[in-house]
N, C-alpha and C. Protein backbone atom coordinates (compact mmCIF):
# COMPACT_ATOMS: atom_id res chain seq x y z
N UNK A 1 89.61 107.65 96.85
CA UNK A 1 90.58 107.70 95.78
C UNK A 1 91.70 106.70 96.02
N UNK A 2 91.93 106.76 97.20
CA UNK A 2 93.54 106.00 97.93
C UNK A 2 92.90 104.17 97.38
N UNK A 3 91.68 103.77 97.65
CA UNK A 3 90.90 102.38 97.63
C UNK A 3 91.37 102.17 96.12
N UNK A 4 91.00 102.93 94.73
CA UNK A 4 90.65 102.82 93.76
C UNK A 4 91.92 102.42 93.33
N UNK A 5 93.54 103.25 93.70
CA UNK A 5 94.57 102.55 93.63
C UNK A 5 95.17 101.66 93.86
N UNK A 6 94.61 101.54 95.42
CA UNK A 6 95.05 99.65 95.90
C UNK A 6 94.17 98.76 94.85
N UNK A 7 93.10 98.81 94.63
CA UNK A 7 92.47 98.11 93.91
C UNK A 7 93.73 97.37 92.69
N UNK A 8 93.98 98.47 92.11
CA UNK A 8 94.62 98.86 90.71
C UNK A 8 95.71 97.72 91.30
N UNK A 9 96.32 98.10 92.49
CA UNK A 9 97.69 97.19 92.65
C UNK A 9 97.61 96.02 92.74
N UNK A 10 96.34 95.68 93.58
CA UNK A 10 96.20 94.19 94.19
C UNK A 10 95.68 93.32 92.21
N UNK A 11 95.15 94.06 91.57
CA UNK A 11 95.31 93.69 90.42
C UNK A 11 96.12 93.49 89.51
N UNK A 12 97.22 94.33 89.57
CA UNK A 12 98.87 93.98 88.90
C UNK A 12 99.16 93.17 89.29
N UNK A 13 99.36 93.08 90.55
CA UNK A 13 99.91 91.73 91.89
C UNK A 13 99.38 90.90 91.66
N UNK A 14 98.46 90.54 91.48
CA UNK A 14 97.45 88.91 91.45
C UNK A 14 96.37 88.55 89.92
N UNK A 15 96.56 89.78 88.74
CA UNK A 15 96.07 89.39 87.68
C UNK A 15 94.78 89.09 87.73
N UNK A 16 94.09 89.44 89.04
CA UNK A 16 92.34 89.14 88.72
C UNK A 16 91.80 89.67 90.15
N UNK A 17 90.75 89.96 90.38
CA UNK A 17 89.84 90.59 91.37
C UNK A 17 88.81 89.81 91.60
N UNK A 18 88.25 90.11 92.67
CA UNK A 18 87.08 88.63 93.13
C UNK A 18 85.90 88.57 92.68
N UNK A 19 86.01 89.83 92.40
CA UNK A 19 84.33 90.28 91.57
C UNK A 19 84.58 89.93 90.03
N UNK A 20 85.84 89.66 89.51
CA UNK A 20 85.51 89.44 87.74
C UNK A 20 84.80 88.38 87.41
N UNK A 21 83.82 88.42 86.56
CA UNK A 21 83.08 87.83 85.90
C UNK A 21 81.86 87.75 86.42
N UNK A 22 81.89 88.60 87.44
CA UNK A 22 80.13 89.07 88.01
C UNK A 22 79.19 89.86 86.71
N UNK A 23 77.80 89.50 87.10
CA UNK A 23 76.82 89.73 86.41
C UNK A 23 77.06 91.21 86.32
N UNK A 24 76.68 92.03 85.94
CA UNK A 24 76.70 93.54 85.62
C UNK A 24 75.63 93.97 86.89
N UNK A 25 74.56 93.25 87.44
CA UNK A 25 73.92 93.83 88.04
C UNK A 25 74.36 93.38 89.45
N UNK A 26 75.24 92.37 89.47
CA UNK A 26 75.43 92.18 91.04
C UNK A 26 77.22 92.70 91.18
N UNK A 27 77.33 93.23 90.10
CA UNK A 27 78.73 93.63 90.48
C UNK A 27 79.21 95.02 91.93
N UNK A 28 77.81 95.69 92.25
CA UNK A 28 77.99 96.66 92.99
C UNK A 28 77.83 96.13 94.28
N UNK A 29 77.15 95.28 94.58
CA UNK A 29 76.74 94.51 95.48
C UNK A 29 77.83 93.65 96.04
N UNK A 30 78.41 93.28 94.93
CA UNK A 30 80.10 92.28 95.38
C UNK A 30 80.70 93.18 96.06
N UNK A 31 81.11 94.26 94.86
CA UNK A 31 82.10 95.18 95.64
C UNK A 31 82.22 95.82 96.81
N UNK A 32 80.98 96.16 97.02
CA UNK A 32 80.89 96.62 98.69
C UNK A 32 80.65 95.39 99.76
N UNK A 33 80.73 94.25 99.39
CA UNK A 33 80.46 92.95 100.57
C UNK A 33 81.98 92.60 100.76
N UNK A 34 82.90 92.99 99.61
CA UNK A 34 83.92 92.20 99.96
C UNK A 34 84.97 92.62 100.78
N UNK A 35 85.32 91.77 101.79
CA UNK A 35 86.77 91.95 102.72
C UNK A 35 88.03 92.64 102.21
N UNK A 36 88.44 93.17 103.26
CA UNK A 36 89.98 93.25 102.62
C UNK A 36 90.77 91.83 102.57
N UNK A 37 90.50 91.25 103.70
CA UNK A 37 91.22 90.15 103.36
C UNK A 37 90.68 89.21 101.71
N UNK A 38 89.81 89.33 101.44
CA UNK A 38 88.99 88.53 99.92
C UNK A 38 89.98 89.61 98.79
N UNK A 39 89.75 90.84 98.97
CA UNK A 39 90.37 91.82 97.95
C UNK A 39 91.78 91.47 97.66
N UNK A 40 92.53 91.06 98.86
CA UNK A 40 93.93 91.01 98.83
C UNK A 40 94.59 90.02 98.76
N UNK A 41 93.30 89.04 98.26
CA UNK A 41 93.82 87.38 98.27
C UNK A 41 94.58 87.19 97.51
N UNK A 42 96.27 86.22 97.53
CA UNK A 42 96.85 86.16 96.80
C UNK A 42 98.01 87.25 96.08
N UNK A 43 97.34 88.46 97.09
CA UNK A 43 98.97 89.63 97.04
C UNK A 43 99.92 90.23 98.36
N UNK A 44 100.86 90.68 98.41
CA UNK A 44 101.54 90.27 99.02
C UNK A 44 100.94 91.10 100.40
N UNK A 45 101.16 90.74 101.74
CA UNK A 45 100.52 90.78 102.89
C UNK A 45 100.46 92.15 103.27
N UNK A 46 101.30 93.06 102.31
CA UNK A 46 101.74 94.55 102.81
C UNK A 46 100.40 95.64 102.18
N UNK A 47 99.75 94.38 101.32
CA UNK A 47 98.44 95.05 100.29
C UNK A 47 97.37 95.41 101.82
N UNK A 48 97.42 94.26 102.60
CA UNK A 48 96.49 94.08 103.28
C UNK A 48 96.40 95.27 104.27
N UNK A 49 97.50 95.31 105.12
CA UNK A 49 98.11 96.43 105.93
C UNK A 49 97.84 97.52 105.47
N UNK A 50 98.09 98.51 104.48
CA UNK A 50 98.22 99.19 103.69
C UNK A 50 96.32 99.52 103.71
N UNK A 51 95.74 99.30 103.04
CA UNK A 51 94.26 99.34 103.12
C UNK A 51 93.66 99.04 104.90
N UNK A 52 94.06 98.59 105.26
CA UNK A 52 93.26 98.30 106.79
C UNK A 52 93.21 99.67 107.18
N UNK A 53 94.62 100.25 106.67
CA UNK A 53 95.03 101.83 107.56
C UNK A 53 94.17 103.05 106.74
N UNK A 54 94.26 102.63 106.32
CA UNK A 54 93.71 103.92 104.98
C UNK A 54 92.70 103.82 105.33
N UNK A 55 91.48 102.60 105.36
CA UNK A 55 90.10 102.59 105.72
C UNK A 55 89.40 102.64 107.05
N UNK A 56 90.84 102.54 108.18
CA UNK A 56 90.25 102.74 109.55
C UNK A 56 89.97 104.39 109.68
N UNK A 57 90.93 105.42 108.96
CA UNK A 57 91.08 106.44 109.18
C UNK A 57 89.38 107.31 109.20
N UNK A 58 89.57 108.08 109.77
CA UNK A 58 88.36 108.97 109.92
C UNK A 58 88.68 110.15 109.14
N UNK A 59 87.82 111.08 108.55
CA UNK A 59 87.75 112.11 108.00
C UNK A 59 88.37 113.16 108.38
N UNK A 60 89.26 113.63 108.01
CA UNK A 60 89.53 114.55 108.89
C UNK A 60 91.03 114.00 109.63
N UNK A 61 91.47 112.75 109.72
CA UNK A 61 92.24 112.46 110.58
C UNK A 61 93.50 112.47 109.85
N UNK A 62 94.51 112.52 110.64
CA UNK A 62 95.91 112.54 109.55
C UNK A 62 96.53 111.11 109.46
N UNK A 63 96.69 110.69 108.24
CA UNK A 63 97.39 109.37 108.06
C UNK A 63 98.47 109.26 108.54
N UNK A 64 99.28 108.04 109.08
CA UNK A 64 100.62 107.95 109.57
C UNK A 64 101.14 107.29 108.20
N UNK A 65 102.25 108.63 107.92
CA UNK A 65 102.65 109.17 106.59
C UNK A 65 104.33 108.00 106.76
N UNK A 66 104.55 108.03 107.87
CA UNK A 66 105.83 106.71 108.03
C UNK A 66 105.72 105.81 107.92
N UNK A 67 104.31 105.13 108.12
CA UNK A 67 104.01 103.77 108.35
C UNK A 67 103.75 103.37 106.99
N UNK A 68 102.66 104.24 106.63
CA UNK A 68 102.56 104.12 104.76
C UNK A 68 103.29 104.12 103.92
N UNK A 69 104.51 105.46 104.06
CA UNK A 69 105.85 104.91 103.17
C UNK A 69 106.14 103.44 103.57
N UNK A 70 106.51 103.25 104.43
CA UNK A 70 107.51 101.94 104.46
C UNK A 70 106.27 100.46 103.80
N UNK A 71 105.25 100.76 104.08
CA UNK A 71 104.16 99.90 103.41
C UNK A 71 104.57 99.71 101.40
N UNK A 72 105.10 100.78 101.14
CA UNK A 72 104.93 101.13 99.95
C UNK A 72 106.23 100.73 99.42
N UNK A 73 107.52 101.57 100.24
CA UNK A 73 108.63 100.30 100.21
C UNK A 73 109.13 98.85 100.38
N UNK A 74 108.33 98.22 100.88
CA UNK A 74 108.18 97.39 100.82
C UNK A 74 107.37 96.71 99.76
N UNK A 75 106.55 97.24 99.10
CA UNK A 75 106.02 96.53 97.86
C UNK A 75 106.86 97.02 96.81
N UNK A 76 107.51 97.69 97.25
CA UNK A 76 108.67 98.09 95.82
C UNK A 76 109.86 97.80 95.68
N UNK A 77 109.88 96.84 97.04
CA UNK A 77 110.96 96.01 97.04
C UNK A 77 112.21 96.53 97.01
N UNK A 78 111.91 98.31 98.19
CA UNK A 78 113.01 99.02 98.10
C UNK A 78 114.02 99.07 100.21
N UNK A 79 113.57 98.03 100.59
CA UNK A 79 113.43 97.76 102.20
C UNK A 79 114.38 96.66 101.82
């Protein structure tokens, strides 16, 4: 769920995604090949951070809920 929103942001932030204008049938195939660094090309470096953490996490594990705010303040340009 947390992915589907960065998505959403790194798309406000940068007006396009790496996969647009993929074929319909290779679009699933993009999406799961691509980097965070490819996803976050062109938004600001806190996109990147922000997803590294979220996707290292294991099931079950508790997010560091400080580190993520200030990730978030910082894209809100409230730091």
């Amino acid at each position: 769920m947390i992915l589907f929103l960065w998505v959403t942001c790194v798309y406000l932030s940068t007006g396009t995604l790496p996969w647009y204008g993929a074929a319909d049938n290779d679009l699933y195939s993009i999406m799961e090949s691509i980097s965070i660094q490819e996803l976050c090309s062109g938004a600001p470096e806190v996109f990147e951070y922000y997803l590294t953490i979220c996707l290292s996490l294991e099931f079950g594990e508790k997010p560091p809920y400080c580190d993520l705010r200030k990730a978030l303040q910082i894209c809100s340009g409230l730091t």
